[in-house]
Protein backbone atom coordinates (compact mmCIF):
# COMPACT_ATOMS: atom_id res chain seq x y z
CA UNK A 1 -35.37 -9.30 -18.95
CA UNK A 2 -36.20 -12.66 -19.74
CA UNK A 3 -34.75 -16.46 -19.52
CA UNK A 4 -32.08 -17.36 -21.08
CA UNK A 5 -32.24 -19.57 -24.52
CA UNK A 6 -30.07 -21.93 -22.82
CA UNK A 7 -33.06 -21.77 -20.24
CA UNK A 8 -36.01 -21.76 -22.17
CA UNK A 9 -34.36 -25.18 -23.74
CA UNK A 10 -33.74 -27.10 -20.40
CA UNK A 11 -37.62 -25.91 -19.42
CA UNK A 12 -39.18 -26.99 -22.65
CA UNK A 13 -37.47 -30.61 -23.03
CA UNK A 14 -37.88 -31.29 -18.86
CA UNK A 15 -41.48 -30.27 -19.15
CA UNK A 16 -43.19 -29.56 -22.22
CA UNK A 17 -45.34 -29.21 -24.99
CA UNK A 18 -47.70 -27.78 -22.47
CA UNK A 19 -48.16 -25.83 -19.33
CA UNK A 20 -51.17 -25.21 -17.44
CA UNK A 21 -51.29 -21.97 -15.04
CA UNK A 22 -53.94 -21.13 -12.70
CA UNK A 23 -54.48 -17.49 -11.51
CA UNK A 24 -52.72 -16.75 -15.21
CA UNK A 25 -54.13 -13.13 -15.43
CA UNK A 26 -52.57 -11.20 -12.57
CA UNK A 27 -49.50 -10.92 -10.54
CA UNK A 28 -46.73 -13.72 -10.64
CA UNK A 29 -49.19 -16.41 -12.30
CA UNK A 30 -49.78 -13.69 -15.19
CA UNK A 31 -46.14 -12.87 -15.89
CA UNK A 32 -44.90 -16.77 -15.47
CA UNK A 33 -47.38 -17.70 -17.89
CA UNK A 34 -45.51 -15.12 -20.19
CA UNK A 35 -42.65 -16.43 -19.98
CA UNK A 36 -43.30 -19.56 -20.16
CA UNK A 37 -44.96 -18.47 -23.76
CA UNK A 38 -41.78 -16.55 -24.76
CA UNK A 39 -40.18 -19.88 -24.24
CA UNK A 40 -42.45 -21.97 -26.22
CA UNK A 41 -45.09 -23.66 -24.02
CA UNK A 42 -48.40 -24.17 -25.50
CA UNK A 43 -50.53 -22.78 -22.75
CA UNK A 44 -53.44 -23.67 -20.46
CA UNK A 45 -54.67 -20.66 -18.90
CA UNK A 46 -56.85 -20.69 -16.13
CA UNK A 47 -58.79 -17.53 -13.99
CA UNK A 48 -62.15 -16.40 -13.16
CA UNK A 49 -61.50 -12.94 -14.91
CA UNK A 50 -62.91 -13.82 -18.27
CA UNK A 51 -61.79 -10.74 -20.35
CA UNK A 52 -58.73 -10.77 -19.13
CA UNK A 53 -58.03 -14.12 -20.69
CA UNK A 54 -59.09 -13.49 -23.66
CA UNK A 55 -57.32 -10.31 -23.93
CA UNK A 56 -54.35 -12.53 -23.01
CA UNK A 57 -55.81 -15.27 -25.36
CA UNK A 58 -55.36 -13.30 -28.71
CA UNK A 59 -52.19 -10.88 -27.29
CA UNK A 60 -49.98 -14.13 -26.70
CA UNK A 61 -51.06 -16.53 -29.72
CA UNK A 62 -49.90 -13.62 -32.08
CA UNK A 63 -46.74 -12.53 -30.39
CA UNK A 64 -45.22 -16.05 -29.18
CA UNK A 65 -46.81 -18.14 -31.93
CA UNK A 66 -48.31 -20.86 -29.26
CA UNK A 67 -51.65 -22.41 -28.60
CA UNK A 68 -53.75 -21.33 -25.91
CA UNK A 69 -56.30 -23.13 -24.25
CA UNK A 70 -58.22 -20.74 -22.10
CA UNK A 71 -60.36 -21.48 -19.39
CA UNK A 72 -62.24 -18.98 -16.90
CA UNK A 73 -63.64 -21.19 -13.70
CA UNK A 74 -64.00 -21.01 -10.27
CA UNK A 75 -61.48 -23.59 -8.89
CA UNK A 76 -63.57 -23.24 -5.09
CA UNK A 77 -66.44 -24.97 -6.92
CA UNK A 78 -65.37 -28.44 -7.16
CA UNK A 79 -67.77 -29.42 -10.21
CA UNK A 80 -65.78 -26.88 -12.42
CA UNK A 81 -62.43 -27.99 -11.05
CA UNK A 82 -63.19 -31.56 -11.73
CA UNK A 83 -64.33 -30.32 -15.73
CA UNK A 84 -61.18 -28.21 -15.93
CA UNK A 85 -59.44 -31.24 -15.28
CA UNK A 86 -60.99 -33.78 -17.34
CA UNK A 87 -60.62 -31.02 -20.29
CA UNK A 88 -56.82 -31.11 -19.55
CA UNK A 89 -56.17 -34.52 -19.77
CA UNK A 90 -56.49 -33.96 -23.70
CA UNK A 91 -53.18 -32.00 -23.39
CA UNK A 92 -49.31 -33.10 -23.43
CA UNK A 93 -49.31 -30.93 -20.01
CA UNK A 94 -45.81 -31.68 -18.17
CA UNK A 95 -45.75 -28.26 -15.72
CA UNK A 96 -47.61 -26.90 -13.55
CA UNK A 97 -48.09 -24.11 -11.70
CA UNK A 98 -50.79 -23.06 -9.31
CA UNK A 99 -50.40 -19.64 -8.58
CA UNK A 100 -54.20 -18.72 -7.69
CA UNK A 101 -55.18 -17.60 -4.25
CA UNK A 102 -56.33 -15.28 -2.06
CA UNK A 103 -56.16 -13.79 1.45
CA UNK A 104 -57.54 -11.29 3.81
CA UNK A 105 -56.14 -9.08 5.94
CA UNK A 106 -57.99 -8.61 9.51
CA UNK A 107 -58.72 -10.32 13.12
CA UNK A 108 -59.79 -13.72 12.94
CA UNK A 109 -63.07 -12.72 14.96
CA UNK A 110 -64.04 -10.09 12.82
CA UNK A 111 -63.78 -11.92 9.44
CA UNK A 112 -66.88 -13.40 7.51
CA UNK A 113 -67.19 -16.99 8.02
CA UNK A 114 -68.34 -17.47 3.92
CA UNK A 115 -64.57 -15.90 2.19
CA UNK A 116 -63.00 -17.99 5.06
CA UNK A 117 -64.16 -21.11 3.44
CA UNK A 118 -63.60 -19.79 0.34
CA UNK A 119 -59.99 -19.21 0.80
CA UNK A 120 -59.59 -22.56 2.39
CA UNK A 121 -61.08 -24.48 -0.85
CA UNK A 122 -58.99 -22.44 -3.14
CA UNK A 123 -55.69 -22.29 -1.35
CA UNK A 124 -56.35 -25.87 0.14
CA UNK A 125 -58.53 -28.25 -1.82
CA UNK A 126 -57.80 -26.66 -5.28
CA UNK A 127 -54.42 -26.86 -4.85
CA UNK A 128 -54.74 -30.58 -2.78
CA UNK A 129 -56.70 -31.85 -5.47
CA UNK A 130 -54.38 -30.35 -8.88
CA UNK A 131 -51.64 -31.71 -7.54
CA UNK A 132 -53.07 -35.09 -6.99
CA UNK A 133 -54.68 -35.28 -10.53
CA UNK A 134 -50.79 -34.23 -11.60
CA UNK A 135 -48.92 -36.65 -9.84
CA UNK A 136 -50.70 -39.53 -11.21
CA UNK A 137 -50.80 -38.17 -14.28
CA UNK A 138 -47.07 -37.04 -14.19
CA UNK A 139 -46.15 -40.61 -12.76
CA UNK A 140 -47.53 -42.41 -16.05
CA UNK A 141 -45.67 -39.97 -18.27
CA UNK A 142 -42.48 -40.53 -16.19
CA UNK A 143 -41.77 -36.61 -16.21
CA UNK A 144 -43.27 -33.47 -15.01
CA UNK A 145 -43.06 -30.76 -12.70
CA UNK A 146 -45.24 -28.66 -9.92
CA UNK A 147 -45.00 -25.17 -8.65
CA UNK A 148 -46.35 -24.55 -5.75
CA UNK A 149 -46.46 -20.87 -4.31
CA UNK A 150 -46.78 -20.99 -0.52
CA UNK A 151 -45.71 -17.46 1.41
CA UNK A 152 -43.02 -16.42 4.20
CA UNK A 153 -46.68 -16.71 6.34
CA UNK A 154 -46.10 -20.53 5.99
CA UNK A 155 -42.85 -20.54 7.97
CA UNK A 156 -44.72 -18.14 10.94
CA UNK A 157 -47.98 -17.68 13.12
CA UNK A 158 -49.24 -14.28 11.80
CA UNK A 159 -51.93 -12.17 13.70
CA UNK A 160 -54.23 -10.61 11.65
CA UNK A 161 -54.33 -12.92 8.67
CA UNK A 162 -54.27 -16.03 10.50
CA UNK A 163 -56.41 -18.07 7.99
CA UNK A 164 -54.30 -17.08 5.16
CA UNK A 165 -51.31 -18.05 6.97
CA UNK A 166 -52.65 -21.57 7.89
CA UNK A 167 -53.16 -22.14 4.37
CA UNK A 168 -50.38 -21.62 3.37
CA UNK A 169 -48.44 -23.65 5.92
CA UNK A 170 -50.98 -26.57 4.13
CA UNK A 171 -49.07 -25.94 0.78
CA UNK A 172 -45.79 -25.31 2.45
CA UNK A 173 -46.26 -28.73 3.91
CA UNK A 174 -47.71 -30.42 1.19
CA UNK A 175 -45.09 -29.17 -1.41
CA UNK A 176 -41.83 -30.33 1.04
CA UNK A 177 -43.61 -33.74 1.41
CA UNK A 178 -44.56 -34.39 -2.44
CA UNK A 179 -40.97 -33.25 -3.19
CA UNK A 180 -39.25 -35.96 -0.71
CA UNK A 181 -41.80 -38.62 -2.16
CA UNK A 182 -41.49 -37.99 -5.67
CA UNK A 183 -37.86 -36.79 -6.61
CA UNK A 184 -36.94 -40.42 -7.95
CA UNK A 185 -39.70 -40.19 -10.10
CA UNK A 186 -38.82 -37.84 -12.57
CA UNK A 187 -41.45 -35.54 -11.39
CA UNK A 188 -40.01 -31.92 -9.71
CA UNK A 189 -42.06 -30.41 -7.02
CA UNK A 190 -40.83 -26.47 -5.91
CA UNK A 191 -42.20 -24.30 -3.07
CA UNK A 192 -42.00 -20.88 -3.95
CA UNK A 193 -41.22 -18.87 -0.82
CA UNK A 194 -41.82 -14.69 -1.38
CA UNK A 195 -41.46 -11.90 0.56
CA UNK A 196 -44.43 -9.21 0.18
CA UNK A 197 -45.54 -8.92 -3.24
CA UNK A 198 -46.68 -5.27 -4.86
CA UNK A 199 -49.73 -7.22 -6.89
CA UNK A 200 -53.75 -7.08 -7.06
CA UNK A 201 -53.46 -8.72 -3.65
CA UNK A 202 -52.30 -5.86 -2.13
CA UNK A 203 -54.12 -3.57 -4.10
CA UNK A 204 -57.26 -4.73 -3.46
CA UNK A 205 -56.77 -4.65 0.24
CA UNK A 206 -55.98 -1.14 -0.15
CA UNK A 207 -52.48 -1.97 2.16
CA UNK A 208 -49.60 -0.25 1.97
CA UNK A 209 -46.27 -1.82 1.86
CA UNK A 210 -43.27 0.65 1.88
CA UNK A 211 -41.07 -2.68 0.70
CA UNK A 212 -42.16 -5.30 -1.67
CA UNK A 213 -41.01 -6.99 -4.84
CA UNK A 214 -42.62 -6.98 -8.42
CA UNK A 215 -43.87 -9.62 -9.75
CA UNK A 216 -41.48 -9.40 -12.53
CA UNK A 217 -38.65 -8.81 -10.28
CA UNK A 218 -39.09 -12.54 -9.04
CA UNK A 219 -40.24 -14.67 -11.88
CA UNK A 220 -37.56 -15.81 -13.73
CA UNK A 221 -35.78 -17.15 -10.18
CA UNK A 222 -38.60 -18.86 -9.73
CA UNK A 223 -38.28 -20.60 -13.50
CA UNK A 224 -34.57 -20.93 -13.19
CA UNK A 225 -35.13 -22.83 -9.47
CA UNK A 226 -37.52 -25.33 -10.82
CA UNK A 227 -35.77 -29.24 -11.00
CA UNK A 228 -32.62 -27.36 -9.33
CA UNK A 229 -33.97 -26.98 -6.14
CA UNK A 230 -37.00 -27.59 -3.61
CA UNK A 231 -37.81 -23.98 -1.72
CA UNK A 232 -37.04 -20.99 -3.58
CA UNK A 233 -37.14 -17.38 -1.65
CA UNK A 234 -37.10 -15.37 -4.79
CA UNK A 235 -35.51 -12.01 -4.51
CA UNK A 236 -33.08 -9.99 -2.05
CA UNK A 237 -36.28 -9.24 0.36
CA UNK A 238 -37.33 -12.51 0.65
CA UNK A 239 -34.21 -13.63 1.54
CA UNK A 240 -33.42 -10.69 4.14
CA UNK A 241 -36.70 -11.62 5.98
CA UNK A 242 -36.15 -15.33 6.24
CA UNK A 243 -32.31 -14.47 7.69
CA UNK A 244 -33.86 -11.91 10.18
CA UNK A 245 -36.76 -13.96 11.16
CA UNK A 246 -34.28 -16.73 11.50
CA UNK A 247 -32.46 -14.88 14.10
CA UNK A 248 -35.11 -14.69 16.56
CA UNK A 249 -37.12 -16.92 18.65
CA UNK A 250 -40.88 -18.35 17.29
CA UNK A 251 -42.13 -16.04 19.94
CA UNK A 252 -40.74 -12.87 19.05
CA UNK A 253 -41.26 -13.54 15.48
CA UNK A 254 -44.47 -13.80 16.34
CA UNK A 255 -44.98 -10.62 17.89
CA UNK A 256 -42.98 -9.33 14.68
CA UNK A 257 -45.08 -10.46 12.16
CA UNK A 258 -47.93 -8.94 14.59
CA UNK A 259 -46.59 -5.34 14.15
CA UNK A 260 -45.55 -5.66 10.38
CA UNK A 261 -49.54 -7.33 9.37
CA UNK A 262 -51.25 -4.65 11.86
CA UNK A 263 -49.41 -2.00 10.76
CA UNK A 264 -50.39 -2.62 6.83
CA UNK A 265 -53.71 -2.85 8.08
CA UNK A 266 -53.47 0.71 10.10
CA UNK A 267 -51.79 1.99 6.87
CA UNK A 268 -55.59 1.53 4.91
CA UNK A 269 -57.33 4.75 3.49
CA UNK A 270 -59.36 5.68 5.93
CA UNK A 271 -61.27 7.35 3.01
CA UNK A 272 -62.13 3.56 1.01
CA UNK A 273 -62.78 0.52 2.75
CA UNK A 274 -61.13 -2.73 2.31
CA UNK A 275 -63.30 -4.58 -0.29
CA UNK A 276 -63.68 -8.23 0.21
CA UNK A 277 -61.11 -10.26 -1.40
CA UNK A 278 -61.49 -11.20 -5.41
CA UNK A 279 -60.31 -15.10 -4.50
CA UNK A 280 -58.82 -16.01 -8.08
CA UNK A 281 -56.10 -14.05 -10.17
């Protein structure tokens, strides 16, 4: 497991010395940062779980030999994401790749007004305003690259997690627009399109999914896509679901993705309740 060197070269001269990742200590943020480590990024590593990052701080810095800049900060309080960003611009940062977010799984009437919000400033307006600080910054240096990672949700109306589908159509939407505007400029944009993911996400929720990917089954794809192409579906389930959803009508997949997000939600322990959603990785 791992890139290739061949790989690790091409990434490192398109878009180094440095890479910033948000949502760096869990799921697919947490094992891209590694490998963009193993491949010789200095990193800038960004979450609200403090211990975490420093556990990652000291683990990484020995083994891969890099520096780490590590950051814990809420990115839905627009004060810190404005200081996270002015303490970037003193790095050579040519990638990144915004990988926090959160959802919640439920009717739209029955959810609490406050996370709503919250997931709409972290999956919206974080990632709106990153990649706008990026692009100007990216457009200066003449080089640089954005990952993006939107959701199979983006593509389709989903019942029972309709907010966190709507916000990821925003980055679906942004990313596919940013790409067409800036692919003469040196600067790579890439939409990262999964299938379910076995990560905190779902653990947290307490949902079952009886097929899903690991994180680590879809990472390097995602590496390897990035100044190839625009939309990645990483893995064979990704893929499978956007051929069968492809096959039918909007409304029927409609009324699919009804049964599949209801029927995670009827798989819960009836013994623990769904906690509310930790909104940064």
């Amino acid at each position: 497991m791992g890139l290739s060197d061949k790989e690790q070269s091409r990434l490192r001269s398109k878009y180094g010395p440095w890479a910033m990742v948000t949502g760096a200590t869990s799921g697919v943020g947490r094992v891209l940062a590694r490998l963009l480590g193993e491949a010789g990024f200095n990193l800038l590593l960004v979450s609200k779980n403090g211990d975490k990052l420093a556990a990652l701080d000291q683990a990484w810095r020995a083994q891969f030999g890099i520096q780490i800049r590590a950051v814990k900060t809420d990115l839905t309080d627009h004060p810190s994401l404005q200081t996270l960003l002015l303490e970037s611009e003193s790095l050579e940062i040519g990638l990144v790749v915004q990988a926090a977010g959160f959802g919640a799984f439920g009717d739209f009437s029955d959810s609490n007004l406050s996370e709503n919000l919250s997931m709409v400033r972290l999956n919206c307006e974080a990632v709106g305003t990153i990649a706008h600080h990026f692009t100007h910054r990216f457009l200066e240096m003449g080089r640089g690259g954005i990952i993006f990672m939107s959701s199979l949700l983006a593509y389709q109306s989903s019942p029972h997690t309709a907010q966190y589908a709507a916000t990821k159509a925003y980055v679906q939407s942004l990313a596919e627009s940013l790409r067409v505007e800036l692919r003469h400029r040196k600067i790579d944009i890439l939409s990262v399109v999964p299938g379910p993911i076995n990560s905190g996400f779902v653990k947290r929720a307490h949902l079952q999914l009886k097929y899903s990917s690991k994180p680590e089954d879809i990472s390097e794809e995602i590496l390897e896509s990035l100044g190839r192409d625009g939309v990645v579906n990483p893995g064979i389930l990704s893929k499978v679901i956007v051929w069968a959803l492809n096959a039918a009508p909007r409304s029927i997949r409609i009324r699919i993705m009804q049964m599949f997000i209801g029927g995670m939600i009827r798989s819960q322990t009836d013994e623990t309740p769904a906690p509310s959603q930790n909104p940064q990785r």
